[in-house]
Protein backbone atom coordinates (compact mmCIF):
# COMPACT_ATOMS: atom_id res chain seq x y z
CA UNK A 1 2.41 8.65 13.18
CA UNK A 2 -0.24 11.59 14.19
CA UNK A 3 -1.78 10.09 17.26
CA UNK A 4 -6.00 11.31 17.12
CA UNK A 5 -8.53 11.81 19.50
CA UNK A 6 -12.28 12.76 19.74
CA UNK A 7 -13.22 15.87 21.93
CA UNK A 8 -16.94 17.13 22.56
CA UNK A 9 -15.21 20.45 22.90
CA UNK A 10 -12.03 22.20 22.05
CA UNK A 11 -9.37 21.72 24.87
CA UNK A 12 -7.00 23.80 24.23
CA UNK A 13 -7.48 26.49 22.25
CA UNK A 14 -3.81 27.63 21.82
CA UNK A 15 -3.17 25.82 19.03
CA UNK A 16 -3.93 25.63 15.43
CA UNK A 17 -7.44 25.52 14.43
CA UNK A 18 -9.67 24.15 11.48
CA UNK A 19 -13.03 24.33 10.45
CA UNK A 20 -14.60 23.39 7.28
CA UNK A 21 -16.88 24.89 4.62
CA UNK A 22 -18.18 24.16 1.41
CA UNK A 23 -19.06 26.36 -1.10
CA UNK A 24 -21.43 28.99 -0.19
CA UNK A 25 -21.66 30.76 2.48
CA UNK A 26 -19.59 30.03 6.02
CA UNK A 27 -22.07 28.14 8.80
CA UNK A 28 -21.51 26.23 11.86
CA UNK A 29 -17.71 26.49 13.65
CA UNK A 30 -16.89 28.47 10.63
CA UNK A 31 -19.25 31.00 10.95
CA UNK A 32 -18.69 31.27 14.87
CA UNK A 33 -14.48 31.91 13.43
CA UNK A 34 -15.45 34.48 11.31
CA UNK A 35 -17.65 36.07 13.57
CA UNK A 36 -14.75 35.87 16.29
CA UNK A 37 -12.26 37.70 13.94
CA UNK A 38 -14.34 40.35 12.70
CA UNK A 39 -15.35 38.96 9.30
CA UNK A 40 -11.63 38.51 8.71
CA UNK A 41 -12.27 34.92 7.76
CA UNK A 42 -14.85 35.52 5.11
CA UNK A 43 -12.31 38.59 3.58
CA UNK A 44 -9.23 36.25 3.51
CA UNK A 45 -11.37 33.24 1.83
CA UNK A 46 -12.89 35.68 -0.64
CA UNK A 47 -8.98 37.37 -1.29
CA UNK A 48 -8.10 34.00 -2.09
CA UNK A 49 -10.94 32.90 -4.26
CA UNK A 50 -11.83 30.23 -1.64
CA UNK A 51 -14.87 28.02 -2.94
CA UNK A 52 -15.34 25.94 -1.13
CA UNK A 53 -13.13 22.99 -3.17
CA UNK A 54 -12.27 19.69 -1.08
CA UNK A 55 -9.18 19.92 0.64
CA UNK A 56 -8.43 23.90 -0.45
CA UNK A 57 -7.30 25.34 2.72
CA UNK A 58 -7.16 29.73 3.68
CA UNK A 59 -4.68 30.13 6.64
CA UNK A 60 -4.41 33.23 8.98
CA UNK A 61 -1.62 33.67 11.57
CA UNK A 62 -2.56 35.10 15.03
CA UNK A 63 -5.97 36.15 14.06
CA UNK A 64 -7.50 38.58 15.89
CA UNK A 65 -10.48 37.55 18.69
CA UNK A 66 -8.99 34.04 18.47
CA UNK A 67 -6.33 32.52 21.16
CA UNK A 68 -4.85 30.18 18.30
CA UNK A 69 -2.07 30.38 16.89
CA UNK A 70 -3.34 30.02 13.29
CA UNK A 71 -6.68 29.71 11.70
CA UNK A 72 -7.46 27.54 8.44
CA UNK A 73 -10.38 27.07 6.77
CA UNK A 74 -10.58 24.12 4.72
CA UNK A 75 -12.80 22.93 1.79
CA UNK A 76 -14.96 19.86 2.06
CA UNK A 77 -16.48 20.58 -1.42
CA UNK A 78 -20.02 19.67 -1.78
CA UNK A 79 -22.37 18.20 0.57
CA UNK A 80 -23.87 15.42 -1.92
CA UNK A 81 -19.60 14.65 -2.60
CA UNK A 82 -18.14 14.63 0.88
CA UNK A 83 -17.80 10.91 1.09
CA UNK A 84 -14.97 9.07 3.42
CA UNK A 85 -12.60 9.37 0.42
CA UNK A 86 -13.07 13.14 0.62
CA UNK A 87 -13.41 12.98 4.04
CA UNK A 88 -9.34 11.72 3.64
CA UNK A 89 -8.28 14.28 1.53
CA UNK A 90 -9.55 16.79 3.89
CA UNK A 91 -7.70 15.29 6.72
CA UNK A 92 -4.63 15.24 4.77
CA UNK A 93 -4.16 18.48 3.31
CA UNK A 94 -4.72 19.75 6.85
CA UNK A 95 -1.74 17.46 8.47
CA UNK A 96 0.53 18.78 4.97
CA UNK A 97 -0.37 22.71 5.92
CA UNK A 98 0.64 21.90 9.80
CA UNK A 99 3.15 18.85 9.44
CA UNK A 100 6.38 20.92 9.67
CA UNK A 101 4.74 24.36 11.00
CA UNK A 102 6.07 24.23 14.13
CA UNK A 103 2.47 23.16 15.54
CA UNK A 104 2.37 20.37 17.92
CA UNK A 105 -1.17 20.05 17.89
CA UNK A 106 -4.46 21.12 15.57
CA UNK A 107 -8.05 21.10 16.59
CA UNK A 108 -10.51 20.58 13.72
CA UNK A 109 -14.02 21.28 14.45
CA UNK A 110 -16.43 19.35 12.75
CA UNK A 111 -19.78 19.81 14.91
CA UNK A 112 -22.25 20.24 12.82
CA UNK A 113 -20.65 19.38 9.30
CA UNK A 114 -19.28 15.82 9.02
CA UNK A 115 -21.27 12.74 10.47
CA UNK A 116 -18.96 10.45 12.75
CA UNK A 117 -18.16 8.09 10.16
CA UNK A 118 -16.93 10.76 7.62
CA UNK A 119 -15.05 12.53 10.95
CA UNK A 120 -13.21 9.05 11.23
CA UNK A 121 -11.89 8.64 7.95
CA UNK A 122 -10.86 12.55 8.16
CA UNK A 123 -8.14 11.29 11.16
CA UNK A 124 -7.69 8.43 9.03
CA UNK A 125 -6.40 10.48 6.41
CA UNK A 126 -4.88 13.01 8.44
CA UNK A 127 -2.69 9.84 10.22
CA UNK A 128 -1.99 8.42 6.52
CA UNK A 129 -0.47 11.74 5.36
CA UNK A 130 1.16 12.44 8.52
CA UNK A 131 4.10 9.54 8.07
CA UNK A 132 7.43 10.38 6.79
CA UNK A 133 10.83 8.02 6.82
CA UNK A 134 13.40 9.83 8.09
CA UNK A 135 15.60 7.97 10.62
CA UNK A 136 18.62 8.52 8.20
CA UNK A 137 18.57 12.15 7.53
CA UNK A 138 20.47 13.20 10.69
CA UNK A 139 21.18 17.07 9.65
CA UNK A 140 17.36 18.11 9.16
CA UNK A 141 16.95 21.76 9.66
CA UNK A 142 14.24 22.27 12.37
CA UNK A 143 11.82 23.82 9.89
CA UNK A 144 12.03 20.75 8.34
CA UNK A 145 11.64 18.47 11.13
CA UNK A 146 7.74 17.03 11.79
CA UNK A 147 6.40 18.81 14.41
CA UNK A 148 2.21 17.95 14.54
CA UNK A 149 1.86 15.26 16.64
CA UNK A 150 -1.60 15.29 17.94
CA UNK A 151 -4.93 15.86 15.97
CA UNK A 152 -8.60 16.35 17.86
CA UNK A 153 -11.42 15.97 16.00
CA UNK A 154 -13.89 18.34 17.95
CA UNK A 155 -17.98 17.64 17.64
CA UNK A 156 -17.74 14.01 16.94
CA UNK A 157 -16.87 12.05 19.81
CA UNK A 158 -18.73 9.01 18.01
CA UNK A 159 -16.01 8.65 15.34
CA UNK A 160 -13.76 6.84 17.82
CA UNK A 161 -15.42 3.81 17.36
CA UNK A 162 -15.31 3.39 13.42
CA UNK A 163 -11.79 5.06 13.47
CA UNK A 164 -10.01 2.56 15.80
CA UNK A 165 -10.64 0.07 12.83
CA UNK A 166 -9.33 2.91 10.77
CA UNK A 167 -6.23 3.22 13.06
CA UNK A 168 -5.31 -0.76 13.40
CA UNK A 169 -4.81 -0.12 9.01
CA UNK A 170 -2.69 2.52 9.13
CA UNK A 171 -0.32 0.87 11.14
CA UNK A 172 -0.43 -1.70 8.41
CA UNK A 173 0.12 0.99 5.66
CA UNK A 174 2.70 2.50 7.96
CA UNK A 175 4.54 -1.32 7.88
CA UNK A 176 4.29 -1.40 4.32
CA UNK A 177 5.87 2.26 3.42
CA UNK A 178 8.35 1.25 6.06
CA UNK A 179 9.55 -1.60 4.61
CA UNK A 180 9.79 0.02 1.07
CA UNK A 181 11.45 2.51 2.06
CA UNK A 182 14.56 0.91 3.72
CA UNK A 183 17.73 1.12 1.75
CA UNK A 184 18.74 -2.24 0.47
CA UNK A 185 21.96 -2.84 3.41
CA UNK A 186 19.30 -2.79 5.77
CA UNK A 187 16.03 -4.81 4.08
CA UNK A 188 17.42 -8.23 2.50
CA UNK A 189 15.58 -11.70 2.66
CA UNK A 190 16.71 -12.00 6.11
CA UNK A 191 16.22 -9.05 7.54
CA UNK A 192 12.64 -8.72 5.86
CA UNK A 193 12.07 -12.11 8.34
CA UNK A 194 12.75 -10.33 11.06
CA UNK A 195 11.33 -7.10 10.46
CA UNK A 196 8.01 -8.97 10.57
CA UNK A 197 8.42 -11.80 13.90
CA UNK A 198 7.22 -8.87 15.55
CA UNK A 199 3.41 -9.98 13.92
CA UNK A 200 3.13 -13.00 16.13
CA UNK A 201 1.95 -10.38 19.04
CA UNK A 202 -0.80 -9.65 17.24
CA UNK A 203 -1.73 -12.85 16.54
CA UNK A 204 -0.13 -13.76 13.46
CA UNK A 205 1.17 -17.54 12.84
CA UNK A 206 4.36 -17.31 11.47
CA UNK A 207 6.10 -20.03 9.07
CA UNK A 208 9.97 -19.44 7.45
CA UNK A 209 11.60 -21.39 5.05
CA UNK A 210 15.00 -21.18 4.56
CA UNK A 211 16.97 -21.80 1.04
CA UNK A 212 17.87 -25.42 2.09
CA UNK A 213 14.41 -26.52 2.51
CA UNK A 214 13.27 -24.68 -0.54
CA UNK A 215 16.02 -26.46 -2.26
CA UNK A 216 14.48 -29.69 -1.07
CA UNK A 217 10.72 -28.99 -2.15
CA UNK A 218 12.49 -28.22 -5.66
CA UNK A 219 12.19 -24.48 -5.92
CA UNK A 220 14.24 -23.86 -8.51
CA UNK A 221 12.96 -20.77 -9.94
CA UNK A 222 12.93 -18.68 -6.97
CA UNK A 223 16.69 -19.97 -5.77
CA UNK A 224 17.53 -19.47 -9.38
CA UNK A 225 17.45 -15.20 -9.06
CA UNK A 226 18.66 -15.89 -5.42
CA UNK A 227 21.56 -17.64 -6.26
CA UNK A 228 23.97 -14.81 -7.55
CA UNK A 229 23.76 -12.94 -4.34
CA UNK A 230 25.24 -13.63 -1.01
CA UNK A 231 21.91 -13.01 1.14
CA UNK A 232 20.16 -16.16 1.26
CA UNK A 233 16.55 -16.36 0.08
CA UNK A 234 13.84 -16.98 2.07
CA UNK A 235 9.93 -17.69 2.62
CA UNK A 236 7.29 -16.51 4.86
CA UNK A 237 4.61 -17.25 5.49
CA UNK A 238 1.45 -15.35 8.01
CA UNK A 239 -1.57 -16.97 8.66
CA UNK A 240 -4.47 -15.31 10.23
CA UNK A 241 -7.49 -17.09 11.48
CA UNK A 242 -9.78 -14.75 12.88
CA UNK A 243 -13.05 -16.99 12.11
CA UNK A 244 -12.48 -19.23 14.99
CA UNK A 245 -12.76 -22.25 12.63
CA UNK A 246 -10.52 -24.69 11.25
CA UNK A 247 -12.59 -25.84 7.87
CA UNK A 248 -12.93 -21.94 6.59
CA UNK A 249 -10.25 -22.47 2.91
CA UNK A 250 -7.91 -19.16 3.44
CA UNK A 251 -7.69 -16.39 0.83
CA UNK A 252 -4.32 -16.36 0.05
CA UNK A 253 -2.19 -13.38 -0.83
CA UNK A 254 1.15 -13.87 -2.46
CA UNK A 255 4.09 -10.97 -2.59
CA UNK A 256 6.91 -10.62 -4.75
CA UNK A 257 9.91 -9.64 -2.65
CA UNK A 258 12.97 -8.95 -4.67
CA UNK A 259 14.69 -6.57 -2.08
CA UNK A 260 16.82 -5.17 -4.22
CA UNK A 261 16.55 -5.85 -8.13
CA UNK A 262 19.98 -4.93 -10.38
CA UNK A 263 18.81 -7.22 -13.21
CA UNK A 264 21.23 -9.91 -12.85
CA UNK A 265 23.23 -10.82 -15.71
CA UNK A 266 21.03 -8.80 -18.12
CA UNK A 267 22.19 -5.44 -15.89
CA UNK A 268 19.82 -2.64 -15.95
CA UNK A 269 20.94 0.60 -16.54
CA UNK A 270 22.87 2.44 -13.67
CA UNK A 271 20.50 5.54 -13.68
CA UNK A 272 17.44 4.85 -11.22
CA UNK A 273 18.98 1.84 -10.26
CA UNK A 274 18.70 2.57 -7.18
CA UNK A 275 14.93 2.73 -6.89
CA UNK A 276 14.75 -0.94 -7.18
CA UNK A 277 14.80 -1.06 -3.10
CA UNK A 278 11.17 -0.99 -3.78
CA UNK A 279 11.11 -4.01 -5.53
CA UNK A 280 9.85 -6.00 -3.06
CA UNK A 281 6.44 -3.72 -2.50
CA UNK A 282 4.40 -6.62 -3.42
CA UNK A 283 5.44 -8.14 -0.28
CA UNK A 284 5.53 -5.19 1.38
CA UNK A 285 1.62 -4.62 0.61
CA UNK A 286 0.98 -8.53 1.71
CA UNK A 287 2.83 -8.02 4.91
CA UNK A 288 0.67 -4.76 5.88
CA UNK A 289 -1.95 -6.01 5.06
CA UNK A 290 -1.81 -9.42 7.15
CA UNK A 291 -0.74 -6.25 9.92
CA UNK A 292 -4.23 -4.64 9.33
CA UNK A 293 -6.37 -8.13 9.29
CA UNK A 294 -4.83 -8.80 12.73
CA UNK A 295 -4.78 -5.68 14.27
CA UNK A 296 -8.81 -5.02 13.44
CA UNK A 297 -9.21 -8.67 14.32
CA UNK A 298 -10.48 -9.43 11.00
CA UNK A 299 -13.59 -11.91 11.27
CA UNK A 300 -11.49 -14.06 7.99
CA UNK A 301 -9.17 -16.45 7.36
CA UNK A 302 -6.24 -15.21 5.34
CA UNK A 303 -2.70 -16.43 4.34
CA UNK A 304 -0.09 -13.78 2.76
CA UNK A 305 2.84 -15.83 1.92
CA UNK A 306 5.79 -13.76 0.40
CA UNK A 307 9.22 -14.96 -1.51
CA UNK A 308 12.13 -13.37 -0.26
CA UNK A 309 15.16 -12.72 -2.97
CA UNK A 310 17.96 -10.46 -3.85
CA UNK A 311 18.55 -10.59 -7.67
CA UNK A 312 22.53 -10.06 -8.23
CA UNK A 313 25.27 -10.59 -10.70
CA UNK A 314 28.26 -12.32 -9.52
CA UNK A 315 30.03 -15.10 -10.78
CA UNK A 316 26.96 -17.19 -9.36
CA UNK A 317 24.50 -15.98 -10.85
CA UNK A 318 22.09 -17.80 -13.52
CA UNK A 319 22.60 -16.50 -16.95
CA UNK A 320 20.62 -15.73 -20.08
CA UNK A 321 20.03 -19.19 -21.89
CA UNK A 322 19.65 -21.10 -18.09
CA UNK A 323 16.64 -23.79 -18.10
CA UNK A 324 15.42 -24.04 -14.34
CA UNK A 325 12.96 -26.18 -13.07
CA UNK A 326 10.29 -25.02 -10.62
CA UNK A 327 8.61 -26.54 -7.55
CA UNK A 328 5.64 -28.48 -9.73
CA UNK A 329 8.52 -29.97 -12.21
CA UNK A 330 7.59 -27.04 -15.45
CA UNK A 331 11.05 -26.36 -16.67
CA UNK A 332 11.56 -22.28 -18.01
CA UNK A 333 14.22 -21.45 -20.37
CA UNK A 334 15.46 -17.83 -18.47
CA UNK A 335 15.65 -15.85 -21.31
CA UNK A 336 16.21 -12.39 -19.40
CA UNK A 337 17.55 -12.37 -15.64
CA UNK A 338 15.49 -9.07 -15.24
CA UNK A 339 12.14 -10.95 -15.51
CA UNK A 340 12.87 -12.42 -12.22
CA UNK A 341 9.83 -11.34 -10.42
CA UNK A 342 7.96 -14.52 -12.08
CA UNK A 343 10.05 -16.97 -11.47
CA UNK A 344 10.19 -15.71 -7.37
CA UNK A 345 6.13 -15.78 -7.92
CA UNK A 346 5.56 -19.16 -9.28
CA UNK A 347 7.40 -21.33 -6.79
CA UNK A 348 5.68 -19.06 -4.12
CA UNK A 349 2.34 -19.91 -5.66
CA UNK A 350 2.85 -23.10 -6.28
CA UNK A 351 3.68 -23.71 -2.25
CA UNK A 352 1.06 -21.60 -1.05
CA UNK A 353 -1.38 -23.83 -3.16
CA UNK A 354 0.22 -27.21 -1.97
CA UNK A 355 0.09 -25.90 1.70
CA UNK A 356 -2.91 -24.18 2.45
CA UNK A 357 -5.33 -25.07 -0.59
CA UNK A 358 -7.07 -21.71 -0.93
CA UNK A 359 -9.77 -21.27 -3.83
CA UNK A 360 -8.26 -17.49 -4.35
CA UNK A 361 -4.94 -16.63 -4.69
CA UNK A 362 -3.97 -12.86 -5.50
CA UNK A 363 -0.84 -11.78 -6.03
CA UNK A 364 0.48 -8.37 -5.92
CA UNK A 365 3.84 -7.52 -7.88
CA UNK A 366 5.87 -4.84 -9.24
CA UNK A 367 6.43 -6.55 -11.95
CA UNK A 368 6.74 -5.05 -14.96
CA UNK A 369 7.76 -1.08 -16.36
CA UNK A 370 5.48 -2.44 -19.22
CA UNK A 371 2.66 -1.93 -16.95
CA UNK A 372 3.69 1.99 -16.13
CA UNK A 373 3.51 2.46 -20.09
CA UNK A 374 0.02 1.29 -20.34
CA UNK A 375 -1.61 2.76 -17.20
CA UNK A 376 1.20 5.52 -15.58
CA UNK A 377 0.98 5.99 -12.22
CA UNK A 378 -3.07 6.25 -11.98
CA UNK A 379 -4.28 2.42 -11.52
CA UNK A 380 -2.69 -0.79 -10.94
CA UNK A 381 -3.17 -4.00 -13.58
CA UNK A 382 -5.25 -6.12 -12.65
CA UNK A 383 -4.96 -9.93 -14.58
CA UNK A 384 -7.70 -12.22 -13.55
CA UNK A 385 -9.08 -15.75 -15.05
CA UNK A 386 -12.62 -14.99 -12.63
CA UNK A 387 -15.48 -11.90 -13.32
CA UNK A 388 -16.95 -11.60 -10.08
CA UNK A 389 -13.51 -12.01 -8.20
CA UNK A 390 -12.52 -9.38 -10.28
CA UNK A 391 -15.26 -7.19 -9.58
CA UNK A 392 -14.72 -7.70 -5.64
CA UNK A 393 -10.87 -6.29 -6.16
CA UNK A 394 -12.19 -3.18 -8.79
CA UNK A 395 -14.76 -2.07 -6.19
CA UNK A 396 -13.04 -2.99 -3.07
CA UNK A 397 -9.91 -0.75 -4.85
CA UNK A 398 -12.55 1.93 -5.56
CA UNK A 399 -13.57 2.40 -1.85
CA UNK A 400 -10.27 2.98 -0.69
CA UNK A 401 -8.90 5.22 -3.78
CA UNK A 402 -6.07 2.17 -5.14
CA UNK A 403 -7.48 1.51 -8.78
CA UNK A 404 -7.50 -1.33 -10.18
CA UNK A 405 -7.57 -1.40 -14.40
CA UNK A 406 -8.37 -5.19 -15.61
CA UNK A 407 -6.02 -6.26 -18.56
CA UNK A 408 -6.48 -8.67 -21.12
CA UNK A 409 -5.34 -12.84 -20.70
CA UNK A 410 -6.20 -15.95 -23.33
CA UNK A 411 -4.69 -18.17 -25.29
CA UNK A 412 -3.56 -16.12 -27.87
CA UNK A 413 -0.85 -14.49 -25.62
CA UNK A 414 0.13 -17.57 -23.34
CA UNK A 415 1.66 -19.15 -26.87
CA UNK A 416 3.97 -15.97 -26.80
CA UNK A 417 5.96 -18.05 -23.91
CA UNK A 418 6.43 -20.96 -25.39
CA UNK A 419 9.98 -22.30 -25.21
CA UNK A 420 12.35 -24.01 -28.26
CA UNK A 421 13.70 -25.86 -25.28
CA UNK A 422 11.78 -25.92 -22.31
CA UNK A 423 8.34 -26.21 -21.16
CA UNK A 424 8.19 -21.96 -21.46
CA UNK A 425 10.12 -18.95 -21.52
CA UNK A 426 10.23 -16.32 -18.55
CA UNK A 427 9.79 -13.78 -21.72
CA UNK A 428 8.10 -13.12 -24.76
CA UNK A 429 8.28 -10.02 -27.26
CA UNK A 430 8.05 -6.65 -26.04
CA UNK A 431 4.89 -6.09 -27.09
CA UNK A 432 2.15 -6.87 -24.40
CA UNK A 433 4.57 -7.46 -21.75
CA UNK A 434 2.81 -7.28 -18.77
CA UNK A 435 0.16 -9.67 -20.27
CA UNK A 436 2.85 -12.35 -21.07
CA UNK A 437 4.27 -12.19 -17.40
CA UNK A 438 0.38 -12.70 -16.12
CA UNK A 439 0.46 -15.65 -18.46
CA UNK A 440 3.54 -17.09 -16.88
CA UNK A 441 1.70 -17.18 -13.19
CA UNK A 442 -1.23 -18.37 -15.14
CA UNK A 443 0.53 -21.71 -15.47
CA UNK A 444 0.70 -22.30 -12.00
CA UNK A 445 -2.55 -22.46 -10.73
CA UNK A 446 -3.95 -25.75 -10.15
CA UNK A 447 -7.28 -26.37 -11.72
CA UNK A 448 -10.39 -24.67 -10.25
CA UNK A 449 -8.32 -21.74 -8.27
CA UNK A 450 -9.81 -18.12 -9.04
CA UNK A 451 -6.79 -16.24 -9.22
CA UNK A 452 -5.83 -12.58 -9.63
CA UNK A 453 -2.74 -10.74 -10.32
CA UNK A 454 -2.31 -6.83 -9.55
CA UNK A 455 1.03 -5.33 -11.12
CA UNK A 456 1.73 -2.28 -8.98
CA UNK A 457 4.95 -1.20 -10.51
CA UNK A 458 3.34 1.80 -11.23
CA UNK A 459 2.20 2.86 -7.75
CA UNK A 460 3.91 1.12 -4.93
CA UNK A 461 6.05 4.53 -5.29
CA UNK A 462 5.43 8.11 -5.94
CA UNK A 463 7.76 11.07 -6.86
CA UNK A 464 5.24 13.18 -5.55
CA UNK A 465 3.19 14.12 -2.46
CA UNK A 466 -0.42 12.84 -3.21
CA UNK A 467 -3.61 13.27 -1.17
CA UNK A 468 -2.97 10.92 1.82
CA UNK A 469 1.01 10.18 1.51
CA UNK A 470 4.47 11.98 1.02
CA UNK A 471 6.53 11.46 -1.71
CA UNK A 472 7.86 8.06 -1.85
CA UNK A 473 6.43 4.82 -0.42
CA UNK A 474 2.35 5.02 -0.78
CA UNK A 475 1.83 2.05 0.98
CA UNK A 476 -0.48 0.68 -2.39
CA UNK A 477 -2.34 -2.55 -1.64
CA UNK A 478 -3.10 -2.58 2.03
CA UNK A 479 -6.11 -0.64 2.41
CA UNK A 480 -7.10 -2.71 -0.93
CA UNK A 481 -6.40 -5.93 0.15
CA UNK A 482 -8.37 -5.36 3.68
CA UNK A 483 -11.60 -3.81 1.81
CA UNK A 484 -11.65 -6.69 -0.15
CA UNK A 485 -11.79 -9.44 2.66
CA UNK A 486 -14.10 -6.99 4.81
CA UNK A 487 -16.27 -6.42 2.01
CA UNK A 488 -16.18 -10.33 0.77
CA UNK A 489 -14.86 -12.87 3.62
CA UNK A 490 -16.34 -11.42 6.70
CA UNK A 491 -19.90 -12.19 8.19
């Protein structure tokens, strides 16, 4: 990732070069740029019907009167806008322009333009857009190799403070859209264990259950989608307790981590099937963002507990018309293996709330492609039986630019899981599909819990570049999931 620092003056001029400009006329380190080129700045931004827009960027090569290598002027739109979202965007579309340029290092000057904070969440977005996962494409052309590693932020040497707390989340962000983007030989239950031990150096208390002792606590849903593959399911748990108290009740966060997902028994079709590698981004987003709690030394106590499964079809596996009984003795007729992402959730739920006793539980979950349908790829569902909890996830999603949309729960759609034969059914019609699966977790909360469920199918993966990511793994849920315990759980 784009390693940042904070200069009182350029350092090195041979390099590339930003400075920013709204719409209007040029001032500050932009004027000084045009004024060093001849007024070749202000003729190139006019050629290209430059206004000024956030994030719209004019490049010259080898300008004239300048010892860089390249020139860009970038938009910060205007003043009464430039917020630290904006502030992101900037910072990423500059690290897109010079990611695979052949520049090692840019020098944006903001002296004069951007206050510290909004300078720090400019490198904040500059490091989110700057990671790419590419430690299996061994015949990458050098143009298309990354080759900006270093960004200075010039004229705000106070941003290094706020953007070290900045830094200490991307890492967690960079976890996440790690672990999403492994293929499936490489990220199973197991291997997801181990990919995160390395937590304990920050801090992070680790606890791992293997399938025998969820066998003996009775988790029958979970080892239910497990059982038709030969990786072995598996539990963690990471507690951090950053309050320096023992009587503060945890938030809990709870991921669904199917590793791979072919639909068991009820097979899914063969095209795309391979994008279910991501089905574990639920615990993906939990495990980055128990990475960014620690890392910032988060003033809160907070749990993310994750179920580990790989959901296969052998001549193990459970089949249509299977009753399984989960951890708090509810029985579920399994109507259709590929609704397996509940029945990993509600064992893992109903643990976390036996062990830790939280009073909020959230879960995050690509759950369901009925979710996609409803909202596409521009918000996340959001399922939750308390107002003002969700009102702390909408405006803690808001902040960081992961929406949140709140869907509909009652009575009238938990009776669309009742079971002929069993306590419920892991389905009900098509209609309002997303809404019956939130019902399903909705039966495992123990009385009094405020609970919340976010199904992120929709944006835990992108097929295109966006502001502050590549395509692929965003990374949804992190920067989410820490706003809302800064915002709500820290003094």
């Amino acid at each position: 990732m784009l390693v940042v620092s904070f200069l009182p003056v350029v350092a090195d001029a041979a390099h590339a070069l930003a400075v920013l400009a709204g719409p209007g006329d040029l001032a500050g380190p932009a004027a000084a740029a045009d004024a060093a080129t001849g007024g070749a700045l202000a003729r190139a931004a006019k050629a290209a019907r430059f206004e000024g827009e956030a994030g719209a960027i004019v490049e010259l090569l080898a300008p004239a009167g300048l010892d860089c290598h390249r020139l860009l002027l970038v938009g910060t739109g205007a003043a009464d806008k430039l917020d630290a979202l904006t502030a992101e965007r900037i910072g990423g579309a500059i690290t897109a322009r010079l990611l695979t340029s052949g520049e090692t290092q840019a020098n944006v000057d903001v002296t004069g333009v951007l206050t510290a904070e909004q300078a720090a969440h400019l490198a904040h977005g500059a490091q989110l857009r700057s990671w790419q996962f590419n430690p299996y494409r061994t015949r990458l052309k050098d143009k298309q190799k990354p080759s900006l590693a270093h960004l200075a932020v010039v004229g705000a040497a106070d941003a290094a403070g706020p953007h070290a707390r900045l830094a200490a989340i991307a890492g967690g962000v960079a976890r996440t859209r790690t672990l999403v983007s492994e293929p499936p030989n490489i990220l199973y239950p197991e291997s997801f264990v181990e990919k995160a031990l390395d937590l304990a150096g920050l801090g992070v208390e680790l606890i791992v259950l293997d399938d025998a002792e969820m066998k003996r606590l009775g988790m029958g849903a979970l080892l239910g989608v497990a059982q038709g593959s030969v990786r072995p399911a598996r539990m963690l748990a990471m507690r951090w307790n950053g309050t320096g108290r023992d009587d503060v009740k945890p938030v809990v966060f709870v991921g669904k981590g199917v590793t791979f997902d072919t639909g068991g028994i009820s097979l899914k079709p063969a095209a795309g099937m391979e994008d279910m590698k991501w089905d574990m981004g639920g615990a993906g987003a939990v495990t980055g963002a128990m990475h960014a709690l620690a890392a910032r030394k988060a003033k809160a106590h907070v749990i993310g507990v994750v179920g580990l499964v790989e959901n296969m079809p052998d001549g193990n596996a459970q089949r249509p018309g299977d009753v399984v009984t989960t951890m708090n003795g509810q029985t579920v007729e399994v109507i259709n293996t590929d609704a397996e992402g509940r029945l990993v959730l509600c064992d893992a739920m109903w643990w976390a709330q036996e062990t830790f006793e939280p009073e909020i539980v959230v879960d995050l979950a690509t759950l369901t492609g009925a979710i996609i349908i409803s909202l596409g790829h521009e918000h996340a569902g959001m399922f939750c039986n308390d107002d003002g909890l969700a009102e702390q996830l909408r405006s803690a999603g808001a902040a960081v630019g992961e929406k949140l949309w709140r869907m509909p729960i009652g009575d009238a759609y938990d009776k669309l899981i009742d079971s002929d034969v069993a306590d419920m059914k892991n389905v009900g019609p098509r209609e309002g599909g997303s809404i019956s699966a939130a019902q399903f977790l909705a039966r495992f909360l123990k009385p009094g819990v405020k609970w919340a469920h976010l199904d992120v199918a929709g944006t835990v993966w992108s097929n295109k570049p966006g502001a502050v990511h590549d395509k692929g793994a965003t990374g949804y849920g992190v920067r989410l999931l820490d706003r809302f315990i800064a915002d709500n759980f820290e003094a």
